[in-house]
Structures are given as C-alpha cells and as structure tokens.
Protein backbone atom coordinates (compact mmCIF):
# COMPACT_ATOMS: atom_id res chain seq x y z
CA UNK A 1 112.53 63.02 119.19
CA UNK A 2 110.36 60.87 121.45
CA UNK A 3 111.22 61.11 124.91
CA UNK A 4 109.67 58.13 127.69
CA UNK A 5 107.46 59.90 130.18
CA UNK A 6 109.97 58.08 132.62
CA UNK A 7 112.94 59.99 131.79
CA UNK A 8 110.93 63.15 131.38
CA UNK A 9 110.10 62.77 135.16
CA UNK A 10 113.23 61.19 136.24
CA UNK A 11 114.06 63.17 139.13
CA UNK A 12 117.12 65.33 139.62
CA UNK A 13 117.57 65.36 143.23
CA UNK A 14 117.81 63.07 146.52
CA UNK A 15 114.36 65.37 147.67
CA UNK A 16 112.43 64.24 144.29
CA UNK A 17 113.48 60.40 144.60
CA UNK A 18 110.56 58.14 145.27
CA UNK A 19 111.36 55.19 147.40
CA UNK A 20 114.22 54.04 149.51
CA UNK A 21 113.69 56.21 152.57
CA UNK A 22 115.87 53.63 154.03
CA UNK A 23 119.31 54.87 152.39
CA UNK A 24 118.56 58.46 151.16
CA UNK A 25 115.74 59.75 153.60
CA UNK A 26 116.27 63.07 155.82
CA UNK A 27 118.74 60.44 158.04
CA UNK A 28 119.97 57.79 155.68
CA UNK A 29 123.23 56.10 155.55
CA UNK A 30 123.48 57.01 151.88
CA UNK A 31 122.25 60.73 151.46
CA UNK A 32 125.18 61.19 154.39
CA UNK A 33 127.63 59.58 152.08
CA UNK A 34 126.77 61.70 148.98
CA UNK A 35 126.11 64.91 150.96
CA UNK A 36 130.06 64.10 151.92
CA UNK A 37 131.70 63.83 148.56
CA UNK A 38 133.51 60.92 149.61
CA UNK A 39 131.66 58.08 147.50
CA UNK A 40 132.90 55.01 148.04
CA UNK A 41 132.69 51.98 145.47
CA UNK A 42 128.62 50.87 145.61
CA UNK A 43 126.90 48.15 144.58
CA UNK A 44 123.20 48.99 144.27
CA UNK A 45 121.00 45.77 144.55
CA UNK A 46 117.28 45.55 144.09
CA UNK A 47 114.38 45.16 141.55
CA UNK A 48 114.17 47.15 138.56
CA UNK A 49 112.12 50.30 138.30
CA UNK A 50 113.20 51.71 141.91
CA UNK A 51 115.64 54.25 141.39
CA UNK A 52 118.78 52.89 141.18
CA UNK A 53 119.92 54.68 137.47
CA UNK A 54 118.66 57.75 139.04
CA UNK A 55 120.11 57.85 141.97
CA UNK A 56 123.99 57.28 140.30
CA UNK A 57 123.00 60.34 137.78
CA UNK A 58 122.01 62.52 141.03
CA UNK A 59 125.20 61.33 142.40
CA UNK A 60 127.18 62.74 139.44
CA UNK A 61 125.30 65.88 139.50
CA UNK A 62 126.10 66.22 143.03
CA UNK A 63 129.43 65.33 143.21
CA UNK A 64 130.39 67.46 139.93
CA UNK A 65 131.66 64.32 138.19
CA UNK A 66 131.39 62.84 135.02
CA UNK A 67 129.14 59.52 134.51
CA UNK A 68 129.66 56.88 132.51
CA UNK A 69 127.34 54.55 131.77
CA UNK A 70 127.52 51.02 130.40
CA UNK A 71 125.53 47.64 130.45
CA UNK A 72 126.80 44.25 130.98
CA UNK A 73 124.88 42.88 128.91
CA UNK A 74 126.51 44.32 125.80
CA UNK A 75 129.69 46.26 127.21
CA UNK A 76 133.43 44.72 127.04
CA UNK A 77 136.61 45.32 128.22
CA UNK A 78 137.45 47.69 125.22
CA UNK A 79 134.43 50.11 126.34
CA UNK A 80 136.13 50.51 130.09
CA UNK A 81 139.61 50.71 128.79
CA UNK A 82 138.13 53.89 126.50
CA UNK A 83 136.98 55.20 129.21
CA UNK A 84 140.00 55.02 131.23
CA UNK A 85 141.85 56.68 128.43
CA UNK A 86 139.01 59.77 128.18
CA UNK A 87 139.88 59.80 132.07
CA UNK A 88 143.44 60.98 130.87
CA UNK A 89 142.24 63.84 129.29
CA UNK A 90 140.53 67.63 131.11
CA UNK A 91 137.18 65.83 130.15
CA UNK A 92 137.24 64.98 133.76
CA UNK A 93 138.77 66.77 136.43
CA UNK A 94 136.93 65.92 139.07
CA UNK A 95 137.31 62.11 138.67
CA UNK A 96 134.53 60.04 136.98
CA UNK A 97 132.04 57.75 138.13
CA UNK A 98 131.22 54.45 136.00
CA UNK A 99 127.70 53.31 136.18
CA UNK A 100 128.00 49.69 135.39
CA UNK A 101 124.50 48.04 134.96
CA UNK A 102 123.47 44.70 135.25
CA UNK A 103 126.70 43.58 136.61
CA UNK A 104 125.95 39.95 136.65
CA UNK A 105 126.19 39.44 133.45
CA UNK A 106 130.45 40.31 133.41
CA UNK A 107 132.14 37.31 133.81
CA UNK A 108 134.85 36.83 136.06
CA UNK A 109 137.62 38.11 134.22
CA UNK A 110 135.61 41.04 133.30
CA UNK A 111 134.66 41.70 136.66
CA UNK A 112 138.57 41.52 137.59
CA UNK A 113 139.71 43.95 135.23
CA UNK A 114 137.67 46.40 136.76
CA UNK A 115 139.65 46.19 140.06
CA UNK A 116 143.18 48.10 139.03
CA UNK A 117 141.21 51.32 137.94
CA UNK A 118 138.80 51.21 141.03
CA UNK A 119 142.22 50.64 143.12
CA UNK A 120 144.21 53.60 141.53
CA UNK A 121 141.15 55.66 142.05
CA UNK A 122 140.60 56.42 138.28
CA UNK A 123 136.83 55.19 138.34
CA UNK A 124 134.49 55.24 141.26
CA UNK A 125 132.25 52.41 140.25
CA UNK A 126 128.62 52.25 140.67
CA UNK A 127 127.37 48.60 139.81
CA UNK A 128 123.63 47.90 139.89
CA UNK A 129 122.18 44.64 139.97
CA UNK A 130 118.82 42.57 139.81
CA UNK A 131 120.23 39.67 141.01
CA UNK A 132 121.48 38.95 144.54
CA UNK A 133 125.48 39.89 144.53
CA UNK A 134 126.64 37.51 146.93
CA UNK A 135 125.64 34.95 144.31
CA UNK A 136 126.50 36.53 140.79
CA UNK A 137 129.51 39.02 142.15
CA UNK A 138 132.85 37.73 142.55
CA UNK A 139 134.39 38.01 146.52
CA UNK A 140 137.68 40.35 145.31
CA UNK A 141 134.76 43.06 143.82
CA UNK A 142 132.71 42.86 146.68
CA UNK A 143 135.69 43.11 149.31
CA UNK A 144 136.07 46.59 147.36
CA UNK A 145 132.91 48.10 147.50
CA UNK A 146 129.49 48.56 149.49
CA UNK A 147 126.23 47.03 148.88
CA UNK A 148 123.31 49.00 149.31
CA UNK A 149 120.04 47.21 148.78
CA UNK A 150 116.96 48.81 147.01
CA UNK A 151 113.54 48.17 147.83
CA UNK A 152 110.16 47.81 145.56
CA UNK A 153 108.34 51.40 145.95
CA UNK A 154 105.61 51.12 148.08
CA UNK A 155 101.79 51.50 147.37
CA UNK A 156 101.79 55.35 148.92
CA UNK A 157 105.08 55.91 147.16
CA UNK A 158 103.92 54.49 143.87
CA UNK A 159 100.56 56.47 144.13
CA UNK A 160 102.43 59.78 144.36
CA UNK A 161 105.19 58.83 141.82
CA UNK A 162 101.99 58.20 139.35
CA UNK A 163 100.08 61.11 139.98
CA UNK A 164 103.19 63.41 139.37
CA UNK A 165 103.25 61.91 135.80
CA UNK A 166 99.78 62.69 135.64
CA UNK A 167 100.58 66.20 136.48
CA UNK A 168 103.30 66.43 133.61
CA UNK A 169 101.01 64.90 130.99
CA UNK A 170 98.71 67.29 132.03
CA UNK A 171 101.05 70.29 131.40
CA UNK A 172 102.44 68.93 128.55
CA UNK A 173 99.90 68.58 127.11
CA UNK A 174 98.09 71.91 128.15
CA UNK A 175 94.58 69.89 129.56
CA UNK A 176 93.09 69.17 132.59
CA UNK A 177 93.41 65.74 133.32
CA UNK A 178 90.63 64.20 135.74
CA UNK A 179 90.52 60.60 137.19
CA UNK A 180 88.08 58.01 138.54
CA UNK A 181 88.17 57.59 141.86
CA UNK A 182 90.80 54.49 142.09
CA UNK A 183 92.08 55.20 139.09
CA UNK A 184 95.91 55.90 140.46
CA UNK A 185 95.54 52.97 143.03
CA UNK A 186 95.04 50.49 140.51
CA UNK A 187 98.55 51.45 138.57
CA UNK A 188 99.75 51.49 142.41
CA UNK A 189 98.60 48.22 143.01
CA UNK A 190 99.61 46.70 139.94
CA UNK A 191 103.51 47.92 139.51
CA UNK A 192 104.49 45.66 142.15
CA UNK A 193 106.61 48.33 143.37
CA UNK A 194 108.49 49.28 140.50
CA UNK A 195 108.05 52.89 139.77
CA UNK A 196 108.73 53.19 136.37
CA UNK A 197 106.28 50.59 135.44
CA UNK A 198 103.74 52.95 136.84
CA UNK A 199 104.79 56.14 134.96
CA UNK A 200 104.59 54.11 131.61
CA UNK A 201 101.01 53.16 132.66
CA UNK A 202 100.50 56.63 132.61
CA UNK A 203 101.95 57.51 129.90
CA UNK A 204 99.49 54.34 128.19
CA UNK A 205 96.27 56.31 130.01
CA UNK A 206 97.15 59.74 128.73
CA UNK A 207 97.72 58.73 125.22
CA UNK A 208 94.27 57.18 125.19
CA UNK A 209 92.57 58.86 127.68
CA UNK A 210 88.46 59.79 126.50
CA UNK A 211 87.82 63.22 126.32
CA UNK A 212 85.68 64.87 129.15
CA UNK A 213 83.50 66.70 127.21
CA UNK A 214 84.77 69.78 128.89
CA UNK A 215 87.92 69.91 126.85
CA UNK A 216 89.40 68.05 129.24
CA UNK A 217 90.55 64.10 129.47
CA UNK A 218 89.66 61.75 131.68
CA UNK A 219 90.95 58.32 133.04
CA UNK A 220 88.66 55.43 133.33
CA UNK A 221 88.85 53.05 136.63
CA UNK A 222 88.64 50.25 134.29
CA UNK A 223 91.39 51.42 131.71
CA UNK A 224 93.52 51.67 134.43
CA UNK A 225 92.96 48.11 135.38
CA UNK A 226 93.45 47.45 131.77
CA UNK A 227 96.82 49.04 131.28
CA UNK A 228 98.09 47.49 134.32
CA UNK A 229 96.59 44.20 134.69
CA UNK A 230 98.97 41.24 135.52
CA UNK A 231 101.54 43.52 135.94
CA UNK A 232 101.97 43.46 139.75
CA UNK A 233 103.26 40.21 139.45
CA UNK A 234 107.01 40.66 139.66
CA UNK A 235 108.39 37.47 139.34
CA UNK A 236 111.69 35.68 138.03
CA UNK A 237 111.89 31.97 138.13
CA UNK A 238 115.87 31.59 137.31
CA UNK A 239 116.31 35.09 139.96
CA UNK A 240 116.34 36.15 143.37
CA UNK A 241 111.89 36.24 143.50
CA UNK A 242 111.78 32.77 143.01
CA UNK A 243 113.74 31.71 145.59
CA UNK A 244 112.70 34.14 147.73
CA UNK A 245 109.00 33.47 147.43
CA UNK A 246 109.87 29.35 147.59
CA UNK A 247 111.93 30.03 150.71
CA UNK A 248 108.57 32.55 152.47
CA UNK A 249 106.21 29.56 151.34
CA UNK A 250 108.19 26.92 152.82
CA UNK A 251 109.04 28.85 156.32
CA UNK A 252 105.52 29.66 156.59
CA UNK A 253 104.24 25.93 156.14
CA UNK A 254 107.28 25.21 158.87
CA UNK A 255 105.81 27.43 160.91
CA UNK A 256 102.47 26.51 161.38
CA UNK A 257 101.19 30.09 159.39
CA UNK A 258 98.34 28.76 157.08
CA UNK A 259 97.64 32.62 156.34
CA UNK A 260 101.23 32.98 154.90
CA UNK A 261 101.35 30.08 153.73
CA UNK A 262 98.09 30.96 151.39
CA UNK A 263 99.62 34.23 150.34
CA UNK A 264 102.67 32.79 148.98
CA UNK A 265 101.06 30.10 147.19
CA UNK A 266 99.07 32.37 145.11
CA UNK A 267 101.57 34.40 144.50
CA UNK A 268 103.64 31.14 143.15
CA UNK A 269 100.36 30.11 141.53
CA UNK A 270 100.05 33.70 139.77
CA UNK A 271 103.12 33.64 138.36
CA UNK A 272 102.37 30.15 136.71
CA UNK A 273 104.54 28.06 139.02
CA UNK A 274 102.60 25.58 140.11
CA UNK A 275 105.39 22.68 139.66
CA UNK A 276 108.17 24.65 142.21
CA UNK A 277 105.31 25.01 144.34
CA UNK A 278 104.30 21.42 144.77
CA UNK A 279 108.46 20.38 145.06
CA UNK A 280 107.64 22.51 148.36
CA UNK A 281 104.47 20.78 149.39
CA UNK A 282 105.93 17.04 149.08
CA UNK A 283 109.64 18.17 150.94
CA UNK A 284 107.74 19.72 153.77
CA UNK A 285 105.28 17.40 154.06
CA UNK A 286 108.09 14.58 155.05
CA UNK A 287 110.26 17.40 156.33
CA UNK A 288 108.50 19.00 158.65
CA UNK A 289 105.65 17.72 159.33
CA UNK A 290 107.02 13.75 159.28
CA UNK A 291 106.02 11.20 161.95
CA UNK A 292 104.26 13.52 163.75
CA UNK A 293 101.02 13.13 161.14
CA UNK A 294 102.44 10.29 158.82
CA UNK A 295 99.23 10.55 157.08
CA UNK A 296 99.84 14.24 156.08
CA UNK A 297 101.83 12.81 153.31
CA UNK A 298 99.21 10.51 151.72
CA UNK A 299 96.74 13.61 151.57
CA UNK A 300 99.25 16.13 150.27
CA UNK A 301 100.07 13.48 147.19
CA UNK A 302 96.49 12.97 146.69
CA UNK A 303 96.17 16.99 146.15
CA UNK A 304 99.13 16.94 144.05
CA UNK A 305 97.81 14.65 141.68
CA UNK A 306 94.67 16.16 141.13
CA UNK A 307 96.09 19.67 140.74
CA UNK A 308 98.36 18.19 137.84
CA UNK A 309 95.17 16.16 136.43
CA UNK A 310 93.23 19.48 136.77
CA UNK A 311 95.71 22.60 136.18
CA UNK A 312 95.77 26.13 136.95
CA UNK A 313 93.53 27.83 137.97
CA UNK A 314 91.48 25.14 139.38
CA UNK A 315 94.55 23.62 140.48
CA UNK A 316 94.77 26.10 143.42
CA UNK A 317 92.04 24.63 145.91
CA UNK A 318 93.95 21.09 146.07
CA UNK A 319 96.94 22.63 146.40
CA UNK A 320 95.80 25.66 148.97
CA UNK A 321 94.19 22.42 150.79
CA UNK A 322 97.56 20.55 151.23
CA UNK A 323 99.03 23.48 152.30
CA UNK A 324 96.13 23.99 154.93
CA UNK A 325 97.41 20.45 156.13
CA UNK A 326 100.46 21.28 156.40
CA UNK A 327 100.16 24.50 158.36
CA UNK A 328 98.16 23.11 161.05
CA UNK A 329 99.34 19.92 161.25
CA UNK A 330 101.99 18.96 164.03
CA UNK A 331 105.17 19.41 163.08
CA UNK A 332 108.52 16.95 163.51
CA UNK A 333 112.03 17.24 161.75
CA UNK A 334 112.60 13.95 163.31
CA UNK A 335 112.65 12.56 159.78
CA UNK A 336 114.94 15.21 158.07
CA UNK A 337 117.32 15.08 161.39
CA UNK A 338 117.71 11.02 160.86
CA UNK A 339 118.36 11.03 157.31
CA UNK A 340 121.12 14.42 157.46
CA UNK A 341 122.85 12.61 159.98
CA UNK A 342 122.79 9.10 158.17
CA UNK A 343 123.63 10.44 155.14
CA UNK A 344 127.01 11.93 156.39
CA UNK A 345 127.87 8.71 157.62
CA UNK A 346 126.86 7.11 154.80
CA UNK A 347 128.59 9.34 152.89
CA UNK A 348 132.10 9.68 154.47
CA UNK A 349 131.82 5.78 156.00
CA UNK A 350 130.95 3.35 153.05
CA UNK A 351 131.35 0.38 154.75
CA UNK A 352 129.84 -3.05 154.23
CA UNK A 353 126.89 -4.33 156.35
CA UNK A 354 127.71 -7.15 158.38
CA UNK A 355 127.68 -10.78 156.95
CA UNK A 356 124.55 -12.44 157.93
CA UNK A 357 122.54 -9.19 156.20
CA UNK A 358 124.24 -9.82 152.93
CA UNK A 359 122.51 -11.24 150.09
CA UNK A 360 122.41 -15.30 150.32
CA UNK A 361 120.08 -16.36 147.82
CA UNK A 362 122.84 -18.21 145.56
CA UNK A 363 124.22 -21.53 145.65
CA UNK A 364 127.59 -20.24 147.13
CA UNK A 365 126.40 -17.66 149.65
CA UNK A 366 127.30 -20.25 152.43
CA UNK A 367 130.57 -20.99 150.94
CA UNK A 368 131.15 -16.82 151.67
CA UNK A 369 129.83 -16.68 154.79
CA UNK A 370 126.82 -15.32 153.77
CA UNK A 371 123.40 -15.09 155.56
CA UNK A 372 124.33 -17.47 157.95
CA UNK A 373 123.74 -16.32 161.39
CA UNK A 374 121.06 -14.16 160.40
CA UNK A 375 117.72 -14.39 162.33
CA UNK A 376 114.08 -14.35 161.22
CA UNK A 377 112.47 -11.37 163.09
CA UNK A 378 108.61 -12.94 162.27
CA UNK A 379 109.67 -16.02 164.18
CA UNK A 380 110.07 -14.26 167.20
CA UNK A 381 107.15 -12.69 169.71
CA UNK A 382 106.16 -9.16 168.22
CA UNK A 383 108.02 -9.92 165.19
CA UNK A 384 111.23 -8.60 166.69
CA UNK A 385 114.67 -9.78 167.99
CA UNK A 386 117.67 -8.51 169.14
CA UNK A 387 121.15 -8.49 166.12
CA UNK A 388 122.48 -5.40 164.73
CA UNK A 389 122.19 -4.23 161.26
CA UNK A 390 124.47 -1.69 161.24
CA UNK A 391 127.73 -2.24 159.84
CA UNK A 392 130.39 -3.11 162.98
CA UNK A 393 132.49 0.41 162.21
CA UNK A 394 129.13 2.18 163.33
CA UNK A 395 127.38 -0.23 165.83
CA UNK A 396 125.56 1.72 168.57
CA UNK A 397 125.52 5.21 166.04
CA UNK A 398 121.88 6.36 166.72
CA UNK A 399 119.94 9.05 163.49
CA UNK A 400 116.67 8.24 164.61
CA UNK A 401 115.91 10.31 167.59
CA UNK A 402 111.73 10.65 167.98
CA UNK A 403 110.38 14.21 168.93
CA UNK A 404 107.69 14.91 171.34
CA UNK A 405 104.72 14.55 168.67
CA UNK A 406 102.42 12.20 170.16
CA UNK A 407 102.31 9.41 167.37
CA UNK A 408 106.35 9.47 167.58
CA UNK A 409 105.75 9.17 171.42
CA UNK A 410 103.13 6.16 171.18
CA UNK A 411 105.78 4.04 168.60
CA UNK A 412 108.61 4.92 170.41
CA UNK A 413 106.74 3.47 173.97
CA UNK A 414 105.50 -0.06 171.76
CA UNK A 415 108.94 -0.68 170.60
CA UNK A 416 110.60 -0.01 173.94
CA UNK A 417 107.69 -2.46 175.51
CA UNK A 418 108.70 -4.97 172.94
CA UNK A 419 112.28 -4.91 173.68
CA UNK A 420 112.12 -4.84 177.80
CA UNK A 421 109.88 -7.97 176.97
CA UNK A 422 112.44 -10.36 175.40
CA UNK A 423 115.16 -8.85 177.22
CA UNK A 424 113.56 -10.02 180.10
CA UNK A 425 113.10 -13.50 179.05
C-alpha cells in the first residue's frame, strides 16, 4: 500500500524533530515536561506542516500510552464517548492520550463535553490548532490546559528536513541521487516553513527525477522551482495570516518603516489581496498620518484608483508608492484621537444641539424657536465668531487636541490669532 514520503520520514523521537527548538530543544520547556511523564492538558497552536501530529505520537511513545486520534472536522461526541468506554478496558493501562485535531472546528458544546473526562483524568488531551485559540477555543478549555505555540520551520531547518527525504528516496530506491546546486534551497525557500510541504516536493522530484546517465538520478534547479513554485506563500484570508500580515503592514506604515512596509505589501499582494491591503492604505492614511500631511490622503486615493483601474500585478507600484507616502510622511493620530473620543460621547450622550443650530428653513421654525439667535460666521472679520455648537450637556468638552506636526501647529496659531482678535474688540 502506498505510503506518503512524509509519514515514511516522520520522525520518532524529540532528537529527529525538525523545528521548534523553542519548546523541545536540549533546554525547552516542553522536552522537560515529556522527559517528566507528567503531561499536562496541551494545546498545540501553529501552522500546519511543523510538527505538531508528530510530536503528540512521540509523546505517546514516550510516555507508554495509548493515542487516540480524531479530527474536528468530522469527529462527534459518539467517537470520544467510544473512546472513553475502550479506556474501561486493559487496552490502556497506562492512561490514554487523545489527539484532537483541528479543534476549532468543535463547537461549544462539543468542546464542553470534553471537560469531565480531562477532569477525572481519563484522557490527557492534546488539541492542535491552525487558528489562534484565544479566538476559536472556549475560556473553560483553555483554563484547563497549556498552550504551546509552534513555529514555521526555518530555511536551515527546512533544508535539512528536505535533504533527509532525499536520503530515503535514495535508499529506497537503491540509486544515487545527485542535485543542482540550489536545488534543496529552492523547496526551502518555497515551503514557507512548513516541513511537510517540503518532503512532498521531494517526493514530486524523485518520482520524476532525469536519469544521470550514470545509473543514477538527478534533480534539476529548475524542477525544483517547478514543484515548489507559489508555494511559499502561506496565506489564509478568513485565519490568523491575514490578520497578522494586515496588522505588520499597518504598524510598519505607523511607524515610519517604508522597508517593512514594502515587504508586507507584497506579501498581501502575492497572496492576491490587494482589496484588504488598500482598506489599510486609506485608514492609515487619515489615521496616522492625518493633519500632519493632509495632502497624504489625496495622493494615496489617487494610487488606489489606479491600482483598481489597473490590477495586479501592475497594481503594485501605485500601491507600493502610497505606502512610500505613508512611511515617510509625518505622522499625527490627532485625527483618530478626536473622533474615538467624540464618538463615545456621541455614543453614550445623544443629546440635541442647541436651538439656534437646528434646522429653520420651514415656515414654522420661528414658531419652535428655531434658528433664531444663530449668527452668520462670514459676516464677521476672518469669517469667525464666538457661539457654541456643542450641545449645552457638553459645552467646553474638547476631542480636537492638535499634535506637534507643523501644519497642525501653523492652523492651530491662525485660529488662536483670529480669536485673541475679536476678543479683543
């Protein structure tokens, strides 16, 4: 029966594990924990590919208990209360260890009736998810168990994890296996960190790898490419990347990093998410970079609208040029300050504007006391005069507070001119 290359090579202990250094290196929080025998209930959170499967099978093996494994995504109650029943039985003496995958996709009452047998100690549960947990895992699960977050391989790692499925091939297969020079980098490169996706690369190569003439095989630079081309673009726009990748874009544009910025568009821009990307470019533009360069805004628009007129890919040198803006422009939150603050008033303090501001262009309006006092500012010097138009509950409440930009500085200095001027009248 066919076998995947990937669970051919799947390691079988914490010393063969590619990745996550972090938890299960020579010091790591988690290779203490297993090494112990004590193993708590674990969420394991990160991208797919890095070892997460794996690891809960070298955790069995370890720990001399049984595994169980189910996915959300098609498991039910009935599977765990089976389980629970087997648990009954000398099938598993040592206690048993449920690998639940995909966790995210149990519901809430699903995730719930996992908490009596994790409480009475009948299953150790090992969740894994894709998806961040604080968002898609509900608070009583979490208070129960430990997250432990998994990482994307990186290029080293990913090299070595593909050229020890070149070595099995090559044994497997009883041939010498040569490879262009850049051959392994390029499946590197293009996994995007997930392991697996580089072993099945391999597994792609060896299957039609050119002979070498010497009774050998041999892997072309450019079939490489070929196999994994596209691939290193790991990307979900409903899941954690996508948010992740909006929020990196957006910080960077903040903070005045036109090199991040860049990186993070193309990487929106790759994935084909040019529309998420320009939501970005028009909030920050008023957001953060405000009344400091007012006229940011009009250039970022005009980008925008020629990057939807033109598409992807030319789309990307408008867009990469707002961003430019943006990242070296001066930056204000004077505008995103005023409007937070008047819209909680607004929202917890709905209360009318004064009398004189209210509509009087009716035949009764004066009858109503409408419009009456108000005053004309353009009949006044500078086009100004002195009546509130707040409503009376919040005369004297202040949003607008200007920053130290030096456009905000120059309006704020006219205004305060124009006022000291009739006031002293």
């Amino acid at each position: 029966m066919y076998q995947p290359l990937a669970d051919q090579i799947r390691p079988l202990t914490l010393d063969d594990m590619v990745g996550q250094s972090h938890l299960i290196g020579k010091d790591g929080i988690l290779r203490r924990i297993i090494e112990s025998g004590q193993i708590p209930n674990m969420i394991f959170y990160g991208p797919s590919g890095v070892g997460k499967t794996t690891l809960a099978g070298i955790i069995s093996a370890q720990t001399n208990r049984k595994l169980y494994r189910l996915n959300a995504t098609t498991a039910s109650l009935s599977d765990i209360k089976a389980i629970v029943e087997e648990l009954d039985t000398f099938l598993a003496p040592q206690g048993a260890l449920l690998y639940l995958d995909e966790i995210q996709y149990f519901n809430k009452k699903q995730q719930q009736s996992l908490l009596e047998f994790m409480e009475n100690g009948k299953i150790t549960l090992i969740a894994s998810t894709t998806e961040n947990p604080y968002f898609y895992i509900y608070n009583a699960l979490l208070s129960r168990s430990t997250i432990f977050e998994f990482k994307p391989a990186s290029r080293q790692e990913a090299v070595q994890a593909a050229r020890r499925a070149f070595s099995l091939c090559a044994k497997e297969r009883r041939q010498k296996i040569s490879l262009e020079d850049g051959a392994a980098d390029a499946i590197a490169q293009a996994c995007g960190g997930d392991v697996r996706k580089s072993i099945n690369a391999v597994e792609l190569l060896c299957a039609a790898a050119q002979d070498d003439g010497q009774g050998g095989l041999w892997i072309a630079l450019a079939d490489a490419k070929a196999v994994a081309q596209a691939s290193s673009v790991r990307y979900d726009r409903q899941g954690d990347d996508h948010y992740d990748l909006l929020s990196a874009f957006h910080k960077s544009l903040r903070g005045s990093d036109p090199d991040a910025a860049l990186y993070y568009l193309a990487r929106l821009l790759l994935a084909g998410d040019m529309l998420s990307a320009i939501r970005r470019l028009l909030a920050c533009v008023s957001e953060d970079v405000g009344l400091a360069y007012p006229q940011a805004a009009v250039v970022v628009k005009a980008c925008v609208d020629s990057a939807l007129q033109l598409g992807l890919p030319e789309a990307k040198l408008p867009l990469a040029q707002a961003a430019l803006v943006i990242a070296t422009a001066p930056k204000s939150d004077s505008v995103a300050a005023a409007i937070g603050a008047a819209w909680a008033d607004a929202e917890q303090s709905p209360y009318d504007p004064p009398a004189y501001l209210k509509d009087a262009h009716y035949a009764g309006a004066p009858k109503l006391g409408r419009g009456l006092t108000y005053q004309y500012p353009h009949n006044f010097p500078n086009n100004w005069v002195d009546q509130p138009y707040l409503p009376d509950q919040l005369k004297g409440s202040v949003y607008y507070r200007p920053s130290g930009a030096k456009l905000e500085r120059q309006a704020q200095a006219y205004w305060q001119k124009v006022k000291d001027d009739q006031n002293h009248k």
